[in-house]
N, C-alpha and C. Protein backbone atom coordinates (compact mmCIF):
# COMPACT_ATOMS: atom_id res chain seq x y z
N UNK A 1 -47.16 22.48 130.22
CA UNK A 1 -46.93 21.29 129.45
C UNK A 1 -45.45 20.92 129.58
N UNK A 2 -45.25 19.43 129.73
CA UNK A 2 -43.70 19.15 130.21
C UNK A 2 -43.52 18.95 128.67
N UNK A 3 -41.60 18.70 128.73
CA UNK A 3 -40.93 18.80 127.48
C UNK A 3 -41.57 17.42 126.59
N UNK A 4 -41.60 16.72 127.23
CA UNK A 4 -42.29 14.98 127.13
C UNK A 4 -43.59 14.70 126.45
N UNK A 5 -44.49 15.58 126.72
CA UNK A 5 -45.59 15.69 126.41
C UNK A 5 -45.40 16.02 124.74
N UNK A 6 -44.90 17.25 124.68
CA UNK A 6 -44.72 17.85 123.60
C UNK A 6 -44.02 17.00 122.41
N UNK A 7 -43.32 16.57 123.00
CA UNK A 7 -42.23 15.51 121.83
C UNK A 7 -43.43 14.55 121.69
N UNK A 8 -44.15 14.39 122.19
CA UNK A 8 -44.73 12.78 121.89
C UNK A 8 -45.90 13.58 121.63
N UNK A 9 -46.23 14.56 121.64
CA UNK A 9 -47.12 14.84 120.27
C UNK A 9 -47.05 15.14 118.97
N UNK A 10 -45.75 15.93 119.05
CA UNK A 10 -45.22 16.16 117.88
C UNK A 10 -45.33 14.49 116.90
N UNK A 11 -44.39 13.37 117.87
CA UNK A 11 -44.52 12.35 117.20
C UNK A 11 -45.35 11.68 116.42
N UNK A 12 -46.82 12.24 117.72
CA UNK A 12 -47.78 11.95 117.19
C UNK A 12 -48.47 12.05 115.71
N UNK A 13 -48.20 13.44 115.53
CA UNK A 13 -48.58 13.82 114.41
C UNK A 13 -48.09 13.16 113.03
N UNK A 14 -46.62 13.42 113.32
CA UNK A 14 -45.72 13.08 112.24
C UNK A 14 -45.69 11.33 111.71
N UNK A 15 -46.24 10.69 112.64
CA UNK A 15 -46.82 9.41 112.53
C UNK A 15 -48.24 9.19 111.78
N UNK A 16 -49.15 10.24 111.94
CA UNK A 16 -50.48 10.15 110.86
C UNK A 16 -49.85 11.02 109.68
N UNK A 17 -48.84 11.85 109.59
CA UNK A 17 -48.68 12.57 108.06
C UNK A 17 -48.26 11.24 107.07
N UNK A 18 -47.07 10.80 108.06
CA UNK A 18 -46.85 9.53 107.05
C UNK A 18 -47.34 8.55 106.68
N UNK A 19 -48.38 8.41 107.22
CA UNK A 19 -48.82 7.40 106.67
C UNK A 19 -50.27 7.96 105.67
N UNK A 20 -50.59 8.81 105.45
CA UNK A 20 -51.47 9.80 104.62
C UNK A 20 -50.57 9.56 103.47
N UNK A 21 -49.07 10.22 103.64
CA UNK A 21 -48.04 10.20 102.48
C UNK A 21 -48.09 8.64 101.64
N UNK A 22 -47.97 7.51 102.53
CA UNK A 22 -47.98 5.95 101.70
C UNK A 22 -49.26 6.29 101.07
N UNK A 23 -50.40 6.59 101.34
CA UNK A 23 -51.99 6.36 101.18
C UNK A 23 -52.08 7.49 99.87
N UNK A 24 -51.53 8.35 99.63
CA UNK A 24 -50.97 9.08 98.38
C UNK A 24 -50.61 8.64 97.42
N UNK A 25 -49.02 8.33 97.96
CA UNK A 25 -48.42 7.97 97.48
C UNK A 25 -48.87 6.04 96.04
N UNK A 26 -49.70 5.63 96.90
CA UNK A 26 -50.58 3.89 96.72
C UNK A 26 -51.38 5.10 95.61
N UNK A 27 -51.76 5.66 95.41
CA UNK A 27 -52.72 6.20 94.20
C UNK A 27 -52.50 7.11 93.52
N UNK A 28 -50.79 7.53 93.47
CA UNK A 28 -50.42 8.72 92.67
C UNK A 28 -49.29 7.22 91.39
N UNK A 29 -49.09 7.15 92.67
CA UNK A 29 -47.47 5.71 91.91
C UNK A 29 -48.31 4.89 90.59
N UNK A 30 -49.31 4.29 90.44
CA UNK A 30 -49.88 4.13 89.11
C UNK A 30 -50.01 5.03 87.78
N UNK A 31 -50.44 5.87 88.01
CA UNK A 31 -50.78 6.22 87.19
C UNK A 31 -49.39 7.57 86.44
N UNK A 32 -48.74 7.64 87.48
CA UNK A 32 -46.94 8.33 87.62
C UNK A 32 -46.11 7.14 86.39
N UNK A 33 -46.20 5.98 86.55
CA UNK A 33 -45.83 4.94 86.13
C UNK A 33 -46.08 4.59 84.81
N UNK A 34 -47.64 4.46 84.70
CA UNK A 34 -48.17 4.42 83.50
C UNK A 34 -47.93 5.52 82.29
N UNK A 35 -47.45 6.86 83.37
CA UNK A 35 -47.09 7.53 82.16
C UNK A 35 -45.70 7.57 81.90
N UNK A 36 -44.81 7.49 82.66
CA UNK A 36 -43.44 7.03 82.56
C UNK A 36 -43.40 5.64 80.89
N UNK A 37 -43.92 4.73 81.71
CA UNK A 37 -44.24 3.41 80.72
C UNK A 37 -44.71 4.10 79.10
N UNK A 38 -45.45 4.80 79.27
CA UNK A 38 -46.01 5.33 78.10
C UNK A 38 -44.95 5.98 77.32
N UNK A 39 -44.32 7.35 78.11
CA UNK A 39 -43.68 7.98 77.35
C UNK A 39 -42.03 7.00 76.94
N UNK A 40 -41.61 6.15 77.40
CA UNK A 40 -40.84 4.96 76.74
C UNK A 40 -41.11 4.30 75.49
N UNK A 41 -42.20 3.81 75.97
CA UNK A 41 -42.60 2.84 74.42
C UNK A 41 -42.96 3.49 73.50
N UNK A 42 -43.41 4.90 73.83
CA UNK A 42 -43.67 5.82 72.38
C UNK A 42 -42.34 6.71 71.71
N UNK A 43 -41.34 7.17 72.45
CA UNK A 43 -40.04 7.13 72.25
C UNK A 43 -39.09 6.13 71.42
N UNK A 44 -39.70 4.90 72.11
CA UNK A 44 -39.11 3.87 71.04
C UNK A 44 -39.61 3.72 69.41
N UNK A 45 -41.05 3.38 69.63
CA UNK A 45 -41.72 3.57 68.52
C UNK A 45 -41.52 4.39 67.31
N UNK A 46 -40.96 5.77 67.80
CA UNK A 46 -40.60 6.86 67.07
C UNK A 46 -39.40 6.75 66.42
N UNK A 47 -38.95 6.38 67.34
CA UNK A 47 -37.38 6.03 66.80
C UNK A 47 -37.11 5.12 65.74
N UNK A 48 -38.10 3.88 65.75
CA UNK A 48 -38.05 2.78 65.17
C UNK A 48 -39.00 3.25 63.65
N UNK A 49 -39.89 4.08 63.65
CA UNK A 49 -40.49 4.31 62.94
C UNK A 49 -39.56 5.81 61.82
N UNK A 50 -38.86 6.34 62.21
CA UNK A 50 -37.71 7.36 61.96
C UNK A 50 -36.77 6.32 61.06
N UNK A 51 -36.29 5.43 61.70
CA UNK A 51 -35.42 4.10 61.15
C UNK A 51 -35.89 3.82 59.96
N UNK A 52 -37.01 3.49 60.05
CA UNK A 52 -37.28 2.88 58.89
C UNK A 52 -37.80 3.63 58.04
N UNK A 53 -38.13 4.73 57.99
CA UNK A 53 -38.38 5.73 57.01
C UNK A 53 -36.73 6.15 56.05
N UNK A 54 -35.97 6.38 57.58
CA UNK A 54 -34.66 6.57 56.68
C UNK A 54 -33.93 5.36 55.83
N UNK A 55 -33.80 4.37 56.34
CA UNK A 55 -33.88 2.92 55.48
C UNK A 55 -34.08 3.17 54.03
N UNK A 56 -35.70 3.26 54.79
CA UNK A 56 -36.12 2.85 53.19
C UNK A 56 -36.15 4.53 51.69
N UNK A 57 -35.46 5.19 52.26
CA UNK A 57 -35.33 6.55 51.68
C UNK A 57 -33.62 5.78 51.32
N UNK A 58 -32.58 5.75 51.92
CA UNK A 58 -31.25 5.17 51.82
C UNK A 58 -31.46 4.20 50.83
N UNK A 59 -32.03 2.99 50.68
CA UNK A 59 -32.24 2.35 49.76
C UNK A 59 -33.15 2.42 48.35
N UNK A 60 -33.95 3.20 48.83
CA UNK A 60 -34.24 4.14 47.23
C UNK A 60 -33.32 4.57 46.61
N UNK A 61 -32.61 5.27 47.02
CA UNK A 61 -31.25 6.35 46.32
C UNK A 61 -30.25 5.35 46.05
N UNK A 62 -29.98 4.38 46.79
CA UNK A 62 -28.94 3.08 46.36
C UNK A 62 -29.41 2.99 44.67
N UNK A 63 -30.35 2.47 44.94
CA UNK A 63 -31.12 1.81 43.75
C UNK A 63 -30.75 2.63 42.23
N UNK A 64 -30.86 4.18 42.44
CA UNK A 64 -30.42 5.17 41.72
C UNK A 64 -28.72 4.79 40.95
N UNK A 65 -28.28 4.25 41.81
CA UNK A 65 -26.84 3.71 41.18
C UNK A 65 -26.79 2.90 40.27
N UNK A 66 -27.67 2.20 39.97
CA UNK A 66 -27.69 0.90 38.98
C UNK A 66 -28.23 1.59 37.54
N UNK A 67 -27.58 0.98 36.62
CA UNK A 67 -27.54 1.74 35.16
C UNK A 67 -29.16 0.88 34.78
N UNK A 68 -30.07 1.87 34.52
CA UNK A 68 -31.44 0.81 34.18
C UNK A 68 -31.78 0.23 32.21
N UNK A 69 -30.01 0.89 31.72
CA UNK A 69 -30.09 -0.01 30.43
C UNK A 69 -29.83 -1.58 30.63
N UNK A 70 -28.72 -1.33 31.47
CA UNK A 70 -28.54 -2.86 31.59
C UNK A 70 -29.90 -4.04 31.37
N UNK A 71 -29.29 -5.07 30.90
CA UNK A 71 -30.61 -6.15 31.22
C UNK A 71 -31.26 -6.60 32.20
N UNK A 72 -30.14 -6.86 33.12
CA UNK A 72 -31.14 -7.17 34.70
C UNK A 72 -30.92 -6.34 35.55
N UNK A 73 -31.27 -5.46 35.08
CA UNK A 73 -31.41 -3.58 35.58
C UNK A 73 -32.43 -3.82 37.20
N UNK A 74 -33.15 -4.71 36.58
CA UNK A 74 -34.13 -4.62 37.94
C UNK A 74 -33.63 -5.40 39.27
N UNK A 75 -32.98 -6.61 38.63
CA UNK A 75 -32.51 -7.58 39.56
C UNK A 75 -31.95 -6.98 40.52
N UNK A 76 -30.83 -6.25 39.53
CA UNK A 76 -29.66 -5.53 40.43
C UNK A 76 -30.26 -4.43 41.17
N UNK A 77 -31.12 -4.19 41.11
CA UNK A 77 -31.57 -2.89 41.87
C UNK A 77 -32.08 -3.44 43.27
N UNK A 78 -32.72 -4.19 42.57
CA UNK A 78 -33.78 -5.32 44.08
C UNK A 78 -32.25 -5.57 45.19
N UNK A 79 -31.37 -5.77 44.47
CA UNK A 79 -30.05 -6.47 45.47
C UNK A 79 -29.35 -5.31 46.12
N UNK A 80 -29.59 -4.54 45.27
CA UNK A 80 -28.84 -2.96 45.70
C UNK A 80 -29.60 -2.56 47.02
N UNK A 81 -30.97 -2.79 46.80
CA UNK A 81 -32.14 -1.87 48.00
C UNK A 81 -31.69 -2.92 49.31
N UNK A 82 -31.86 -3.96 48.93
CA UNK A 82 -31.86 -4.93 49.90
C UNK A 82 -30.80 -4.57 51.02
N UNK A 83 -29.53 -4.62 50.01
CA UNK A 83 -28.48 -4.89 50.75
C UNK A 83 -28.20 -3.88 51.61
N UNK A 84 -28.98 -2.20 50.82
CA UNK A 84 -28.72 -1.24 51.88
C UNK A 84 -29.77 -0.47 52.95
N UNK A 85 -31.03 -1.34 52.64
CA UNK A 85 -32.08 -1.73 53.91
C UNK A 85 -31.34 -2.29 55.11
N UNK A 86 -30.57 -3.01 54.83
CA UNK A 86 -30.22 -4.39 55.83
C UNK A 86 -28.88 -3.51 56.69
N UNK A 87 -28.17 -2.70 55.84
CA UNK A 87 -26.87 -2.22 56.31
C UNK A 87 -27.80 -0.76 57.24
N UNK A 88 -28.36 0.03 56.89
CA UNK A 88 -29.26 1.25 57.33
C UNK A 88 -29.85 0.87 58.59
N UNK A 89 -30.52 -0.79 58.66
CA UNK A 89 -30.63 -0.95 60.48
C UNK A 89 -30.16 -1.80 60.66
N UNK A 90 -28.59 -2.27 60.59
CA UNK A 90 -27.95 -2.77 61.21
C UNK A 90 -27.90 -2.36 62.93
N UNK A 91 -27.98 -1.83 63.65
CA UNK A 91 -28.16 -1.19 64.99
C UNK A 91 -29.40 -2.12 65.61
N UNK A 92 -30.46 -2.22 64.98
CA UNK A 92 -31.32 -3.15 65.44
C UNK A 92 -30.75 -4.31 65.97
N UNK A 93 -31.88 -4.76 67.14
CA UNK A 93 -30.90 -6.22 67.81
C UNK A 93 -31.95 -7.24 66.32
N UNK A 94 -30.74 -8.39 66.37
CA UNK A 94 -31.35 -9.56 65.27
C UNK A 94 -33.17 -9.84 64.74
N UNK A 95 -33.53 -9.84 65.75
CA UNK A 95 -34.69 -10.25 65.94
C UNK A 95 -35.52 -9.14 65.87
N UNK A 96 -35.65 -7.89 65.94
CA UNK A 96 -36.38 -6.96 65.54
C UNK A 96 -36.04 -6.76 63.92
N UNK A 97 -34.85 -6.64 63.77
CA UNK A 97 -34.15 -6.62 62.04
C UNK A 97 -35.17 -7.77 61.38
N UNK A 98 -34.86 -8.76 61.56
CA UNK A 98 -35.41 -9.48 61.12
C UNK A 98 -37.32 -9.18 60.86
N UNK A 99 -38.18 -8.56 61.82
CA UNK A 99 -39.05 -8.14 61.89
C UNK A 99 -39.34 -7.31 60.17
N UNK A 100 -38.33 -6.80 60.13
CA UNK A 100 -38.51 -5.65 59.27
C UNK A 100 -37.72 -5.97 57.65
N UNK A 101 -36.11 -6.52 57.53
CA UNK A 101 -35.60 -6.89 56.82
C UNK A 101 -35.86 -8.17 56.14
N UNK A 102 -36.18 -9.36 56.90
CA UNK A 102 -36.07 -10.43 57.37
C UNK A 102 -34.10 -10.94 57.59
N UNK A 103 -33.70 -11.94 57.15
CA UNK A 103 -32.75 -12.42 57.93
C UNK A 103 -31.65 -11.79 56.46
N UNK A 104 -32.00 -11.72 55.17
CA UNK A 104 -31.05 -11.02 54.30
C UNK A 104 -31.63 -10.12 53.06
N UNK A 105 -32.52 -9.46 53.96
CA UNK A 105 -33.26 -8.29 53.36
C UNK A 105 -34.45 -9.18 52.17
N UNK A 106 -34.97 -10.40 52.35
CA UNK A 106 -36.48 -10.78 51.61
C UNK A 106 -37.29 -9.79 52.03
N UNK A 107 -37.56 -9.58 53.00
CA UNK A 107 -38.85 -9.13 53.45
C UNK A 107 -39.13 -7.54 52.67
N UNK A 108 -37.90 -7.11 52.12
CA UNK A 108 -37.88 -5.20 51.81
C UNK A 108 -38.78 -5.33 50.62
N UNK A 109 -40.03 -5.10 49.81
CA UNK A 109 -40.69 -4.73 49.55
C UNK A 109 -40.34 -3.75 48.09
N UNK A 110 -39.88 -4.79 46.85
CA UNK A 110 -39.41 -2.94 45.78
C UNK A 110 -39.79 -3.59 44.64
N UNK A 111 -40.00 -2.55 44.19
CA UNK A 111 -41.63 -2.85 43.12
C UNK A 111 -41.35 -1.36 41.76
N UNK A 112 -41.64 -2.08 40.65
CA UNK A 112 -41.34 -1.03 39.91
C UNK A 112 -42.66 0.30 40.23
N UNK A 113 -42.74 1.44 39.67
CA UNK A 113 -43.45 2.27 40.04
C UNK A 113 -44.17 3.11 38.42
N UNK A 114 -44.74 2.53 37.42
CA UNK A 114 -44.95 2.71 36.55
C UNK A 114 -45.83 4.40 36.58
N UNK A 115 -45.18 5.34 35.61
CA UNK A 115 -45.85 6.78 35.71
C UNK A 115 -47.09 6.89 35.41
N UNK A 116 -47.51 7.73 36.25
CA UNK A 116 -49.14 8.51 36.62
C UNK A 116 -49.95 7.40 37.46
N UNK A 117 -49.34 6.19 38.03
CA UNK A 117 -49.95 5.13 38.95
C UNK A 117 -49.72 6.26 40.41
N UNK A 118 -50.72 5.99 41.16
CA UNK A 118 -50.74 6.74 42.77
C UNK A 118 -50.00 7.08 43.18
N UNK A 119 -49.03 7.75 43.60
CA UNK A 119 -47.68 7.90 44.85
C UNK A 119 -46.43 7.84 43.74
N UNK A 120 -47.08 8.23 42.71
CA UNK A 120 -45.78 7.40 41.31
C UNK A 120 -45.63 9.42 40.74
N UNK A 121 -44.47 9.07 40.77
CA UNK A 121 -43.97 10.38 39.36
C UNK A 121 -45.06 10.07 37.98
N UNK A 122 -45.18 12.23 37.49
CA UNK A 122 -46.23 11.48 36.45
C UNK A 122 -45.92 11.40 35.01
N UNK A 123 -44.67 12.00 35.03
CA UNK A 123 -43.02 11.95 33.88
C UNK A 123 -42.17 11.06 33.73
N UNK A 124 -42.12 10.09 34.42
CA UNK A 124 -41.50 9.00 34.64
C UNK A 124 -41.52 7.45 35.66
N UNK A 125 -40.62 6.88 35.22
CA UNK A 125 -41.10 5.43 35.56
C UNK A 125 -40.12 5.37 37.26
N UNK A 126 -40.78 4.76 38.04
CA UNK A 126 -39.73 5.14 39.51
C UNK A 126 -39.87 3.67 40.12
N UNK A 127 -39.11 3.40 41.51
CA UNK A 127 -39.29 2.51 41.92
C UNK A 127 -39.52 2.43 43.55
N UNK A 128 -40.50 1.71 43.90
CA UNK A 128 -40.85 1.75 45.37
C UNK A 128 -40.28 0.92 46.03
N UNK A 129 -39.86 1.64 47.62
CA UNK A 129 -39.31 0.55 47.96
C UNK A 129 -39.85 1.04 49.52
N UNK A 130 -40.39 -0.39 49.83
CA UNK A 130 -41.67 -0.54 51.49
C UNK A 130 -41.14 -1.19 52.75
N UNK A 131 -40.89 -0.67 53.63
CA UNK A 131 -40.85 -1.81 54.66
C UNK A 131 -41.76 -1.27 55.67
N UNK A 132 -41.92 -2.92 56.00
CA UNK A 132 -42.67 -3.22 57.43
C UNK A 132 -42.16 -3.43 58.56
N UNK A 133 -42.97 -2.86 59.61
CA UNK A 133 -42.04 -3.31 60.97
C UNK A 133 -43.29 -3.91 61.41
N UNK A 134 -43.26 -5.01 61.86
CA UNK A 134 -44.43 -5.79 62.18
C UNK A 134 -44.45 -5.84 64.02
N UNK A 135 -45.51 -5.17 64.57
CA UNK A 135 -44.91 -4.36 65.95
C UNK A 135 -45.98 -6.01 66.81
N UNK A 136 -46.78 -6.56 66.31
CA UNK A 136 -48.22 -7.59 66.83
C UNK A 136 -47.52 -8.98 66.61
N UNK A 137 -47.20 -9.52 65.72
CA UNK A 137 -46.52 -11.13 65.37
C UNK A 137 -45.17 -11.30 65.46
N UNK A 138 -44.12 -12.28 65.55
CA UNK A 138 -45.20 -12.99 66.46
C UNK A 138 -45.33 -12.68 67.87
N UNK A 139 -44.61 -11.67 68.70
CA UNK A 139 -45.21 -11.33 69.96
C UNK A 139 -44.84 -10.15 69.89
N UNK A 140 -45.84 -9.22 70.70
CA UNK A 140 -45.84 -7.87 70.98
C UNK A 140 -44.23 -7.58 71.60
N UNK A 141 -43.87 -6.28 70.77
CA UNK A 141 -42.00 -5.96 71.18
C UNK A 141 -42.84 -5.45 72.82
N UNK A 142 -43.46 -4.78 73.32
CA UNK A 142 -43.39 -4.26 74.55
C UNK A 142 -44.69 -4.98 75.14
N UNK A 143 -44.53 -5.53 76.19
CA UNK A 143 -45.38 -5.77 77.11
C UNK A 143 -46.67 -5.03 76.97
N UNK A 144 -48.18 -5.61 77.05
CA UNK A 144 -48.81 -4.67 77.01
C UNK A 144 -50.02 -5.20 78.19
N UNK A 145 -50.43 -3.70 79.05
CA UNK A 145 -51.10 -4.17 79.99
C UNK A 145 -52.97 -3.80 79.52
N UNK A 146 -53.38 -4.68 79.98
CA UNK A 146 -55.01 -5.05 79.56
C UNK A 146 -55.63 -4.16 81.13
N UNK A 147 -56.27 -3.09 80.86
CA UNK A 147 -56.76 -2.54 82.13
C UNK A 147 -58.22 -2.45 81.83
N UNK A 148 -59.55 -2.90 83.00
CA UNK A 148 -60.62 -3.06 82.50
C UNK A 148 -61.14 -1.73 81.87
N UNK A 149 -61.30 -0.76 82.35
CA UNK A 149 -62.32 0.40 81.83
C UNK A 149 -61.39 0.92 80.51
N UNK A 150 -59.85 1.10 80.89
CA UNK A 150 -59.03 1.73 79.82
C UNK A 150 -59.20 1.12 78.67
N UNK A 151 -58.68 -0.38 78.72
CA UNK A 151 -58.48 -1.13 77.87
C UNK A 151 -56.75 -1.10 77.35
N UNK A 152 -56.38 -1.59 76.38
CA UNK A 152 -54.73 -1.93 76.37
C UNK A 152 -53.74 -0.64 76.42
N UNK A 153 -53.04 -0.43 77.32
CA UNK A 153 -52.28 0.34 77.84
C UNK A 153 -50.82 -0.07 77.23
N UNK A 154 -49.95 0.31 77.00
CA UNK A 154 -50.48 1.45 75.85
C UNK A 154 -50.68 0.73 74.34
N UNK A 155 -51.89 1.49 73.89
CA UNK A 155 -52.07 1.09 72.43
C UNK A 155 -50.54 1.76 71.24
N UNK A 156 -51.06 0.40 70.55
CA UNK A 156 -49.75 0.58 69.66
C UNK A 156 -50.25 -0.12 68.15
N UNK A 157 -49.70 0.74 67.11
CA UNK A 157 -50.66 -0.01 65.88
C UNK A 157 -49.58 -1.60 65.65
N UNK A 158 -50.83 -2.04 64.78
CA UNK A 158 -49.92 -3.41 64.61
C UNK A 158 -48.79 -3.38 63.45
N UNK A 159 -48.69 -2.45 62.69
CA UNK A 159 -47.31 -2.34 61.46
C UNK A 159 -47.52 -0.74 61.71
N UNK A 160 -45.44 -0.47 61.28
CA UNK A 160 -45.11 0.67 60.84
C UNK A 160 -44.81 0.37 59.87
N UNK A 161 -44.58 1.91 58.51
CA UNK A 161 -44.98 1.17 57.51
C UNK A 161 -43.99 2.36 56.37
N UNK A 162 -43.37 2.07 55.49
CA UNK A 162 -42.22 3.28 54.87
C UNK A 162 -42.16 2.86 54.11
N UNK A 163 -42.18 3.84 52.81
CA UNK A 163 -42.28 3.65 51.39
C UNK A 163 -41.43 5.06 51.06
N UNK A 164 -40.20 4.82 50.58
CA UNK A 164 -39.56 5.61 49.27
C UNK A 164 -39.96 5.77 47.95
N UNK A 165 -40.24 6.02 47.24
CA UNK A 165 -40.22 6.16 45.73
C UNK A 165 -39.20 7.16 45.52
N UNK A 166 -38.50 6.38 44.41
CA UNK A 166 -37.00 7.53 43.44
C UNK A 166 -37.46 7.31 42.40
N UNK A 167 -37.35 8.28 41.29
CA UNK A 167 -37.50 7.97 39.81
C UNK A 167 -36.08 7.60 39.09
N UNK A 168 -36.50 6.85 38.17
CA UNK A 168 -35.14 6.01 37.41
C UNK A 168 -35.27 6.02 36.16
């Protein structure tokens, strides 16, 4: 066998491996991807859902500062939670904040917590304080892909959802 022969089989070969490798490669790269994609948006999620747990735990304990003889004991409390909902995800870009705060903490959710009511102290009177992260309206934060047999890739619920209670 001349040297010639040999090289140009060798070539040969190394010309069908690679292209086996693309033909792999075309049906490994989806589903490599999809989980890449996955483990992102659930990373985020977590994070965002961590956020707002601590939020709304930070603004419970605010609330704790306000003297509840006073007369508008409650007012001031509502302004207290608000203001330190809004400061707790400041880090959020505008438009997700807003999702959750709204634009100067309306949206935070604080509600007196009258004793032996559900999730309530059963010695005393407390106050709840809820936020929403609204992940569905008005448009989905992450892209989501519609695959026929799977179905929506990746699923994601439509609200995260955090409730403090402090007693006062």
């Amino acid at each position: 066998m001349t040297a010639g022969r040999a090289v140009a089989r060798r070539w040969g070969t190394h010309w069908r491996q690679s292209g086996a490798a693309v033909v792999e490669f075309a049906f490994v790269f989806p589903i490599l991807f999809l989980l890449v994609y996955g483990v992102i948006v659930y990373a985020y999620i977590y994070v965002l859902k961590q956020s707002i747990v601590y939020a709304a735990q930070e603004a419970a304990e605010a609330a704790v500062a306000v003297d509840p003889a006073i007369d508008d004991a409650f007012t001031r409390q509502q302004a207290v939670v608000r203001a330190t909902a809004v400061s707790a995800l400041s880090w959020l870009p505008v438009s997700q904040r807003a999702r959750v705060v709204g634009t100067a903490g309306e949206r935070v959710e604080v509600s007196l917590c009258p004793a032996g009511t559900p999730d309530c102290p059963v010695d005393g009177d407390a106050l709840r304080v809820t936020l929403r992260f609204d992940l569905a309206n008005p448009s989905s934060l992450f892209p989501v892909l519609n695959l026929y047999i799977v179905g929506t890739v990746p699923p994601l619920p439509d609200t995260l959802t955090a409730t403090a209670v402090v007693r006062i």
